[in-house]
Protein backbone atom coordinates (compact mmCIF):
# COMPACT_ATOMS: atom_id res chain seq x y z
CA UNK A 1 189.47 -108.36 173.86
CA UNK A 2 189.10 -106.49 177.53
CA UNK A 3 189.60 -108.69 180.28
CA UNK A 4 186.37 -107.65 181.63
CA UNK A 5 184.39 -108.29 178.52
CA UNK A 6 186.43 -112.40 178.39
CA UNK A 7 185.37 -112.77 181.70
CA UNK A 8 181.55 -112.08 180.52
CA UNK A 9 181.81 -114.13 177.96
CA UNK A 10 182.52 -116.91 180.31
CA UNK A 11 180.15 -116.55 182.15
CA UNK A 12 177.61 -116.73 179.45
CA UNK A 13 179.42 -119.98 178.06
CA UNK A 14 178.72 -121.46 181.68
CA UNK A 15 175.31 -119.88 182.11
CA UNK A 16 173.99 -121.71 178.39
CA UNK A 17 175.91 -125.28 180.08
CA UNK A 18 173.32 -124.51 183.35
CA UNK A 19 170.66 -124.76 181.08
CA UNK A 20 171.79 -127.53 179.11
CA UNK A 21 171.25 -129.45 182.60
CA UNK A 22 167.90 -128.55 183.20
CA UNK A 23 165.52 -131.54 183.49
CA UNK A 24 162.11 -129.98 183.46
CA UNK A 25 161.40 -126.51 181.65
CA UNK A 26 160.60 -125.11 185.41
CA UNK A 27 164.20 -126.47 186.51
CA UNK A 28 166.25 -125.08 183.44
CA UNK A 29 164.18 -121.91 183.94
CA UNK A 30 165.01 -121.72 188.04
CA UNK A 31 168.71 -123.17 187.69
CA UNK A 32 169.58 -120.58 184.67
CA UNK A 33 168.12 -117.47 187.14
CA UNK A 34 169.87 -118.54 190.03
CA UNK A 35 173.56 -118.66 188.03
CA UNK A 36 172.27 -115.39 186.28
CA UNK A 37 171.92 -113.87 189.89
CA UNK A 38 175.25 -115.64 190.93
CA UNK A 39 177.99 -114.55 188.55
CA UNK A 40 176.46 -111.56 186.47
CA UNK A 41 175.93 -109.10 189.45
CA UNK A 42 179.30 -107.19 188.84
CA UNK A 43 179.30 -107.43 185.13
CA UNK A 44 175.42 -106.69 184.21
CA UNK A 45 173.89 -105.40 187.82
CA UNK A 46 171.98 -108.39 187.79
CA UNK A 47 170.92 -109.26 191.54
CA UNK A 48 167.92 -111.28 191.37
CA UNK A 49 164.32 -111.57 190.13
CA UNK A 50 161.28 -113.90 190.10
CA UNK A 51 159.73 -116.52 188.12
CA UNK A 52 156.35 -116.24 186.70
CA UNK A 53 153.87 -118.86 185.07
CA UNK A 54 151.04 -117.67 182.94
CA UNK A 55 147.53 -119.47 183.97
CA UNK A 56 144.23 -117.76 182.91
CA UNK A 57 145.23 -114.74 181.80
CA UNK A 58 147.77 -113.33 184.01
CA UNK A 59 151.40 -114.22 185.16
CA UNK A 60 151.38 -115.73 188.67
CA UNK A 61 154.73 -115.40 190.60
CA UNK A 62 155.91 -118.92 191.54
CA UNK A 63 159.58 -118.00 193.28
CA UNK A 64 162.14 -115.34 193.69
CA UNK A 65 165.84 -115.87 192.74
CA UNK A 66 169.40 -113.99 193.66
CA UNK A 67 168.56 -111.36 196.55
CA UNK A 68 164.14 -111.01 195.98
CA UNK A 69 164.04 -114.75 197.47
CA UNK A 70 161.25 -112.86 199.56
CA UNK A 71 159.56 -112.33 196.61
CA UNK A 72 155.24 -112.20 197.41
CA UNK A 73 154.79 -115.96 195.46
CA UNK A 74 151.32 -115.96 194.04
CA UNK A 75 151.05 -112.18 193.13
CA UNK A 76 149.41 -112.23 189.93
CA UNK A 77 150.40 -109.66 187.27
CA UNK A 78 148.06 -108.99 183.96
CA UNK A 79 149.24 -109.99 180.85
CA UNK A 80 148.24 -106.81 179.63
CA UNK A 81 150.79 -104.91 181.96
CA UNK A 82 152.58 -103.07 179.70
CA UNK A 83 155.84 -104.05 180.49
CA UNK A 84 154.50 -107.51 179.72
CA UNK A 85 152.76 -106.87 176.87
CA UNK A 86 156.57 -105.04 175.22
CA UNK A 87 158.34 -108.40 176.38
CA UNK A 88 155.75 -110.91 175.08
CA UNK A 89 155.87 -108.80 171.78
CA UNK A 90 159.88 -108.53 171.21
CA UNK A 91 161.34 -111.09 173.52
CA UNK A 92 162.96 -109.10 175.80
CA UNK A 93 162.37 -105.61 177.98
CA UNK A 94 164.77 -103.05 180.20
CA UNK A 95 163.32 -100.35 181.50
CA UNK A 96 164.86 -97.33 183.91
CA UNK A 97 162.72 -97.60 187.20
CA UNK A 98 160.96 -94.51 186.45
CA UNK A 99 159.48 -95.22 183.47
CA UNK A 100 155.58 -94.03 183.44
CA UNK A 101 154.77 -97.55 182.15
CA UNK A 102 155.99 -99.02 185.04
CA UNK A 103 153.68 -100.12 188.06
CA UNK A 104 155.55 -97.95 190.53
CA UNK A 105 152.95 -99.53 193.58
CA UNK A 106 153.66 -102.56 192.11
CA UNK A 107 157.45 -102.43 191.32
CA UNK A 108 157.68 -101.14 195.00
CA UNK A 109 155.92 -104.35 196.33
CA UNK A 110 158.03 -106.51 194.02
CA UNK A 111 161.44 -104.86 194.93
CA UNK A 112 162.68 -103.71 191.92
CA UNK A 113 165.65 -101.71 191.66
CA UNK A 114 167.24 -99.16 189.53
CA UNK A 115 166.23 -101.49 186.00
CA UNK A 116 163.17 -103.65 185.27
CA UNK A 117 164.60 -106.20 182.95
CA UNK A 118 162.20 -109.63 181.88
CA UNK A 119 162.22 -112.21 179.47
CA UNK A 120 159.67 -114.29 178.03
CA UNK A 121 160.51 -117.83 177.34
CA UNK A 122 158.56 -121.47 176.42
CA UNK A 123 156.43 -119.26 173.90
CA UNK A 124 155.42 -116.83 177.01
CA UNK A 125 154.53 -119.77 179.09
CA UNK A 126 156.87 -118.28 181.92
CA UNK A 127 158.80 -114.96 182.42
CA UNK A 128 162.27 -114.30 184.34
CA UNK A 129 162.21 -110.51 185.60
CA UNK A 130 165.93 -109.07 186.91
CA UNK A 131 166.37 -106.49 189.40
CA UNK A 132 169.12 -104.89 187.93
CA UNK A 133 171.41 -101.71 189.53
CA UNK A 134 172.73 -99.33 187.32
CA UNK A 135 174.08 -101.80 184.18
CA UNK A 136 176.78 -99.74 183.41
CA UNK A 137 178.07 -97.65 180.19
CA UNK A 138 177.29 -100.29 178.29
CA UNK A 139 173.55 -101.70 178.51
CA UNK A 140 174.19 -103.21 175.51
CA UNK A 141 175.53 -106.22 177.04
CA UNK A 142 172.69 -106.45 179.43
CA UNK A 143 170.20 -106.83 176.05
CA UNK A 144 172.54 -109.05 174.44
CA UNK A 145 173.21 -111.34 177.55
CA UNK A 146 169.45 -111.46 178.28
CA UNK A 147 168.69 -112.47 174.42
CA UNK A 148 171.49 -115.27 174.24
CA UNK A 149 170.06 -116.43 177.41
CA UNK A 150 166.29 -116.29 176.59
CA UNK A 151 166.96 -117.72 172.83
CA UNK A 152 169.21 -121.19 174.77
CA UNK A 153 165.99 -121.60 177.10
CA UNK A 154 163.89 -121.51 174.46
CA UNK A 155 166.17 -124.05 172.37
CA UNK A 156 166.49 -126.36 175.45
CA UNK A 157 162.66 -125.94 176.05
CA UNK A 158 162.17 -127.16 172.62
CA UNK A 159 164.68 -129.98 172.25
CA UNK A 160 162.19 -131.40 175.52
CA UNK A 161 159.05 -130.88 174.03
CA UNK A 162 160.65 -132.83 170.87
CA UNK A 163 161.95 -135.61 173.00
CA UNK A 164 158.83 -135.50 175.30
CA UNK A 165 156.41 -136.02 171.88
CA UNK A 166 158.57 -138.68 170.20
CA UNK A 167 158.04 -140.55 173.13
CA UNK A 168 154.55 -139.67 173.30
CA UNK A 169 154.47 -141.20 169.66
CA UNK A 170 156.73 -144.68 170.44
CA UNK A 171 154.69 -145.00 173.14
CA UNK A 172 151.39 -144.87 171.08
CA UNK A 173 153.23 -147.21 168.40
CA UNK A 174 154.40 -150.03 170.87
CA UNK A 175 150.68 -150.35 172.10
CA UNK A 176 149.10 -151.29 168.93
CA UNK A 177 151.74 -153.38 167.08
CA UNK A 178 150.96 -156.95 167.87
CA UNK A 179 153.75 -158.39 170.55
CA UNK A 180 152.48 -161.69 169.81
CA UNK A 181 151.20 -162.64 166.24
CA UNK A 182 148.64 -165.80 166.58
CA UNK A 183 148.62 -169.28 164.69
CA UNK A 184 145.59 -169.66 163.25
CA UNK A 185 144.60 -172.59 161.25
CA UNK A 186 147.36 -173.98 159.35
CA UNK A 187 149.17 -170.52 158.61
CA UNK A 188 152.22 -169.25 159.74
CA UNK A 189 152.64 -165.47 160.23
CA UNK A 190 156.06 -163.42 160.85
CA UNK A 191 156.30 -159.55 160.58
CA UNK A 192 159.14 -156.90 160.97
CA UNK A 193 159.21 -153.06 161.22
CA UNK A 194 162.30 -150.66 160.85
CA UNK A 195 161.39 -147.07 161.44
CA UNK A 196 163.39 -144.34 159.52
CA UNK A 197 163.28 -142.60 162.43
CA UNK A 198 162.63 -142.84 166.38
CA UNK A 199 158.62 -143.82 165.20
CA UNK A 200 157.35 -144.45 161.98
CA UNK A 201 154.21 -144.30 160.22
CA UNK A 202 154.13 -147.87 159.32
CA UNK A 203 151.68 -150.23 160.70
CA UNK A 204 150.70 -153.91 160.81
CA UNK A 205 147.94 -155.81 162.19
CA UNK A 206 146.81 -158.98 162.47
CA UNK A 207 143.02 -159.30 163.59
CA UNK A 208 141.43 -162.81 164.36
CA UNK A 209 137.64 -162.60 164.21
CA UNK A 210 136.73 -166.34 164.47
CA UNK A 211 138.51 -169.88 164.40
CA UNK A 212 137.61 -169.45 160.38
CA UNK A 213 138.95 -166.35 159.27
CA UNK A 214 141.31 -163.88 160.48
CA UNK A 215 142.62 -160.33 158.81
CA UNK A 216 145.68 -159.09 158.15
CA UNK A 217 146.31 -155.45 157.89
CA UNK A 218 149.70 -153.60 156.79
CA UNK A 219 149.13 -149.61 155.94
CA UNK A 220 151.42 -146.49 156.01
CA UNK A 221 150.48 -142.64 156.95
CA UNK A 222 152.49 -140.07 155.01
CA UNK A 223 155.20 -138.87 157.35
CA UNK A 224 156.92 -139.82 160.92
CA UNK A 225 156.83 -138.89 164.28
CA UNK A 226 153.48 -138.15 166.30
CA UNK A 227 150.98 -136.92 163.40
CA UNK A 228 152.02 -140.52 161.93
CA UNK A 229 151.72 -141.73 165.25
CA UNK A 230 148.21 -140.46 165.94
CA UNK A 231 146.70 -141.21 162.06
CA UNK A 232 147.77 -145.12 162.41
CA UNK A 233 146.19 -145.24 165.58
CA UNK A 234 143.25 -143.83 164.33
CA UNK A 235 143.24 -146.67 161.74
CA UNK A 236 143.95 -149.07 163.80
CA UNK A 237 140.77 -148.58 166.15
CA UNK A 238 138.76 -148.18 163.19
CA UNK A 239 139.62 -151.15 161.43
CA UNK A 240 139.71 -153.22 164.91
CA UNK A 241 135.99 -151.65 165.55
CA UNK A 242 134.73 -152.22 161.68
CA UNK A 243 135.42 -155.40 161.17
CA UNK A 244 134.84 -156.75 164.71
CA UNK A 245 131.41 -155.58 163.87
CA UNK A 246 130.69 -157.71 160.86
CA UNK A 247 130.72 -154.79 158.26
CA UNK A 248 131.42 -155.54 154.79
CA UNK A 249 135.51 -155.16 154.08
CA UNK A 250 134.49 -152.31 151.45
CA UNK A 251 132.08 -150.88 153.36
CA UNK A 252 134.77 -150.48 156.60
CA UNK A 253 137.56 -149.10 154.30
CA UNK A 254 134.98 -146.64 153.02
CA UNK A 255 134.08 -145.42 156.87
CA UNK A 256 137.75 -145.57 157.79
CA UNK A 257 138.75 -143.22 154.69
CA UNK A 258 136.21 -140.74 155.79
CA UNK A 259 137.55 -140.68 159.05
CA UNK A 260 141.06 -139.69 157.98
CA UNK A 261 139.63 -137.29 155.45
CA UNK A 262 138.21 -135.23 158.52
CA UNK A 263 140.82 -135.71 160.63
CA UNK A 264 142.76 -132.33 161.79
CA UNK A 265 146.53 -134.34 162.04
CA UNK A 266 148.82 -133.03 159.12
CA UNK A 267 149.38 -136.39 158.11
CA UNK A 268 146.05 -137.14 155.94
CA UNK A 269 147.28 -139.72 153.62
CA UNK A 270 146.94 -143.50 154.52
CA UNK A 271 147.45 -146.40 151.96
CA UNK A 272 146.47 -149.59 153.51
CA UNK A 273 145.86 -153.61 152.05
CA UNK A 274 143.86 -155.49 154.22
CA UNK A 275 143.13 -159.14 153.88
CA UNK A 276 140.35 -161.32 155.23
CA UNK A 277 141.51 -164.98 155.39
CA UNK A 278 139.68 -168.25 155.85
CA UNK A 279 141.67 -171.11 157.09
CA UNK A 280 140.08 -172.89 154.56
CA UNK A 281 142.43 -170.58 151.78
CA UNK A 282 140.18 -168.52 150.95
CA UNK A 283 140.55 -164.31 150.84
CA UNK A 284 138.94 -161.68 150.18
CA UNK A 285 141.25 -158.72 150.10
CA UNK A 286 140.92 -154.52 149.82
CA UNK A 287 143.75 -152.34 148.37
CA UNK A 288 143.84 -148.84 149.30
CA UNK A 289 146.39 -146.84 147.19
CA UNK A 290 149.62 -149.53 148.98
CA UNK A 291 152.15 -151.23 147.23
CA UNK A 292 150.44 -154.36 145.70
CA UNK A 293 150.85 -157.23 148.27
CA UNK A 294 152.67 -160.67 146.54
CA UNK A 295 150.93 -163.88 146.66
CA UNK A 296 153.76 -166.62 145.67
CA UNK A 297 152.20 -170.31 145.18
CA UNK A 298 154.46 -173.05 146.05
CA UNK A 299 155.43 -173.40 142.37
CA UNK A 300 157.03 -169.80 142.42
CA UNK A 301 154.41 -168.43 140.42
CA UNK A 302 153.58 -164.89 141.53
CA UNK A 303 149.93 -163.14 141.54
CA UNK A 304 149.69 -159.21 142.58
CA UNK A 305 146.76 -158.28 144.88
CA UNK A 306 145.76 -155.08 143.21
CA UNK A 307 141.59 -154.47 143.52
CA UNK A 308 140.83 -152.22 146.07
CA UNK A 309 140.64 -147.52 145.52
CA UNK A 310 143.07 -144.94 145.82
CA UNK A 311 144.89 -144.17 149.19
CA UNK A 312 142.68 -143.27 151.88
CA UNK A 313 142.00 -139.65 153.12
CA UNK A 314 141.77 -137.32 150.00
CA UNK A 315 138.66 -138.06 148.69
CA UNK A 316 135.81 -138.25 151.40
CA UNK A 317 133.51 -140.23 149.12
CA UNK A 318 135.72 -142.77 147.06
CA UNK A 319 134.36 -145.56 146.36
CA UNK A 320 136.25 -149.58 147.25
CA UNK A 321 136.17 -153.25 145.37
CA UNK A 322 137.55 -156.43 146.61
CA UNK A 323 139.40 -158.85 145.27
CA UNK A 324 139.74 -162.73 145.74
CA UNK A 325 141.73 -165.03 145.78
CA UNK A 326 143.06 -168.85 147.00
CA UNK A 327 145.74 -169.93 149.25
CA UNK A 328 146.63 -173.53 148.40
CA UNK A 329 148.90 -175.38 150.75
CA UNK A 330 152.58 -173.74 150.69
CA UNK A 331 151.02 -170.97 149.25
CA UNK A 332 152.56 -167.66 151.23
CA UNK A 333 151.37 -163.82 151.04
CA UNK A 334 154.45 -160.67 151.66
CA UNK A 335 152.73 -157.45 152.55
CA UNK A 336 155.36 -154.72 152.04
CA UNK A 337 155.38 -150.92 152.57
CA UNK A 338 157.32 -148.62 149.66
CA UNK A 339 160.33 -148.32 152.38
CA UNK A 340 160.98 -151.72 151.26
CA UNK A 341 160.89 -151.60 147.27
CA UNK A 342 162.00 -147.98 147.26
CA UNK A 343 165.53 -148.17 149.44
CA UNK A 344 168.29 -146.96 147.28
CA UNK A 345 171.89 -148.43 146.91
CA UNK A 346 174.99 -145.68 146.97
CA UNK A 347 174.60 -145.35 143.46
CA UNK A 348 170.99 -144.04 143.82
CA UNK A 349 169.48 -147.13 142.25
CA UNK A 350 166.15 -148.49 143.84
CA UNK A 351 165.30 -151.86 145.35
CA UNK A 352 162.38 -152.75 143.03
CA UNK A 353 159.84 -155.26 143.32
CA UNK A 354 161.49 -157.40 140.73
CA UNK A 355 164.56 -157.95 143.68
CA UNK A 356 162.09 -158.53 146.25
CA UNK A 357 160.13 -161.08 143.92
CA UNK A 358 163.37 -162.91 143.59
CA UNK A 359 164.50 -163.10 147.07
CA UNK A 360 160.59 -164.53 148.33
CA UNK A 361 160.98 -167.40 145.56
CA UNK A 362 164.42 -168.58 146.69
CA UNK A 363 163.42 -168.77 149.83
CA UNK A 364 159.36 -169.47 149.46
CA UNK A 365 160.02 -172.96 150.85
CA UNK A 366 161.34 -171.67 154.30
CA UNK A 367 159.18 -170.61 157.45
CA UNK A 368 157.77 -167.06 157.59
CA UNK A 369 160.61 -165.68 160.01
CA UNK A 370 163.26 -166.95 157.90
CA UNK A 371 161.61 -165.19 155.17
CA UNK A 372 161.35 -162.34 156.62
CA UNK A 373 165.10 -161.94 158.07
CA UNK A 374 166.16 -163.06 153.89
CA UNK A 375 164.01 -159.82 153.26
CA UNK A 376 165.53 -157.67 155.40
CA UNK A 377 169.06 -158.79 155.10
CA UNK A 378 169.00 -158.26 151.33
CA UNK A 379 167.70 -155.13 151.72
CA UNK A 380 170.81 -153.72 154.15
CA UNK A 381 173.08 -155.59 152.00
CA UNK A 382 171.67 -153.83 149.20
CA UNK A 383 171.32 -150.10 150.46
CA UNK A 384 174.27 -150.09 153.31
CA UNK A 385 172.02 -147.34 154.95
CA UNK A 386 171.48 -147.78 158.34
CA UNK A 387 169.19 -146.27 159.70
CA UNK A 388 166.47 -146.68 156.52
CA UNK A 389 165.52 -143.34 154.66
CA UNK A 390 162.19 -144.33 154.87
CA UNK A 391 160.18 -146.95 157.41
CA UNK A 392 160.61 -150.52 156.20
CA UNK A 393 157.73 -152.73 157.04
CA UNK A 394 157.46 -156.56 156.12
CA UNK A 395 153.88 -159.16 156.68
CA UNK A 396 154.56 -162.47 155.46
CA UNK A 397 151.80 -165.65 155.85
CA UNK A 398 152.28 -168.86 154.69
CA UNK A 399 149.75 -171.91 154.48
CA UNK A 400 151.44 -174.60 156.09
CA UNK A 401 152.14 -177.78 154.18
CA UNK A 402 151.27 -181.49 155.80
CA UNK A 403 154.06 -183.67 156.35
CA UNK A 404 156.36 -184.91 153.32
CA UNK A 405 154.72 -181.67 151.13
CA UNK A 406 151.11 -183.39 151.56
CA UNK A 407 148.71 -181.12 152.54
CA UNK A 408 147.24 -180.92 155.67
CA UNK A 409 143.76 -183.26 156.34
């Protein structure tokens, strides 16, 4: 290989680490131009250029780089200048000077030189234009420089946006998970979830509407990230506003279903349990389409909450029952999403609910948090996967006995 064409490639391999750097898509943009200008002048003719934004229409020149730092910031250029318009469509545009297509007033103003060269990066969101001298014999590299450059911005750019929406989406999920999950009555409550990835779509709740009764809530939206994000959000204020009006349990899952089903969000899909709980041991409980919750009386004997519709968000008008039943004294309920009974060992085999069944009873007579850490212990033990494939999301309340296994006055 020519020394001359090693010593390009060099310089691109240092240009793409400039824009690894970049903080902000303006900085990447302006620290990638400036080392352009820098250290490509003798290999490419590159000698500087300016920085546009787009903003109603147009292109409006925010600073000059290399040797047009007197560039006229805030000139506004159409969109529909056709150099643009060639750049926005392909990527990338050089033009000779002279071209009829060119501006020549304009180009004048700007001081271009012998080559208009631009690309358009962030989705056309900004635009680097060169003033470029003669490029040489071979303007190939010029066009392939300027591509590898515009397609690492673009990566760079999008690697942000990715990070900048995930946290977008934790942030959403930390504000509605409970930090603190109440006491009320004689039950116990613990709760644990393990997102597959940086945010789930698994979601818990647990909603106290008097010093009677209180709900619990567990659901999970199809997917991760920000649409799963947004959806449980969207069921969490509906649920929070339905039943804190005094709507019937059916009649809130039936509004909250028809709210997902219009939703825009990719992720339309929602199953959901949610139990209304008297301290008295009493519930009345809904079942949307989730894994059926456990309800393990102190003898070990297991019931299965099923009554309730299908999952919530593909049919508009489907139609919800309740079901009901008693918590006696050491009585405890585990609220599960399929993350838990669908984790797979190395040899591809799958949790089950017969495992989890087991684990609860051997361990029915401890308090909710040490049920809750058997849970999830098993589970890794089980599936050596860390982190989950899917989200993993645990609910477990327990009706308190008296002292020496009476129950409470």
């Amino acid at each position: 290989m020519p020394r001359s064409t090693l010593s390009l490639f060099h310089r691109i391999e240092h240009a793409l680490e400039t824009i690894a750097l970049g903080s902000t898509p303006l900085e990447t943009i302006r620290d990638t131009a400036e080392f352009i200008a820098a250290n490509f002048a003798d290999d490419l003719g590159i000698r500087g250029g300016r920085v546009y934004a787009h903003t109603d229409g147009s292109y409006e020149l925010v600073e000059g780089f290399g040797e047009a730092n007197d560039a006229p910031i805030g000139l506004r250029v159409w969109r529909t200048y056709a150099p643009f318009e060639e750049m926005l469509d392909t990527g990338l545009v050089v033009m000779n000077r002279g071209d009829a297509r060119l501006d020549q007033n304009l180009e004048k103003e700007l001081g271009t030189r012998e080559y208009f060269a631009a690309i358009a990066v962030a989705d056309g969101q900004y635009v680097l234009s060169f003033d470029v001298d003669e490029p040489g014999e071979d303007s190939g590299e010029l066009h392939g420089t300027l591509n590898i450059v515009r397609l690492a911005i673009n990566q760079k750019l999008r690697e942000e946006r990715m990070v900048s929406l995930m946290e977008d989406a934790r942030q959403i999920q930390n504000s509605i998970l409970p930090r603190h999950l109440p006491r009320p009555g004689d039950f116990e409550i613990a709760a644990r979830s393990v997102a597959a990835e940086i945010v789930g779509g698994d979601f818990y709740d647990v909603i106290v509407l008097d010093d009677q009764v209180f709900d619990l809530v567990i659901a999970d939206a199809a997917g991760h990230g920000l649409p799963a994000a947004l959806q449980v959000r969207d069921v969490f204020t509906g649920l929070r506003m339905g039943l804190s009006r005094e709507f019937k349990l059916s009649r809130t899952i039936e509004r909250l279903n028809r709210i997902i089903h219009r939703s825009r969000l990719a992720t339309k899909f929602v199953s959901l349990v949610v139990l209304e709980i008297e301290i008295a041991g009493t519930v009345i409980y809904c079942n949307a389409g989730h894994p059926r919750p456990i309800l393990m009386h102190a003898d070990g004997s297991v019931d299965r909450l099923h009554m309730g519709g299908p999952i919530l968000g593909p049919i508009p008008d489907a139609a919800y029952s309740i079901g009901i039943q008693c918590l006696a004294p050491g009585d405890l309920l585990v609220l599960f999403t399929d993350g838990v009974t669908e984790a797979r060992s190395g040899g591809g085999d799958e949790y089950g609910t017969e495992r989890l069944v087991h684990i609860v009873r051997t361990v029915r007579h401890r308090d909710p948090a040490a049920i809750v850490d058997r849970i999830f212990t098993d589970i890794a033990e089980f599936s050596q996967r860390t982190p989950p494939e899917d989200d993993q999301t645990v609910v477990v309340a327990k009706r308190r006995l008296g002292p020496l296994g009476e129950a409470p006055a």
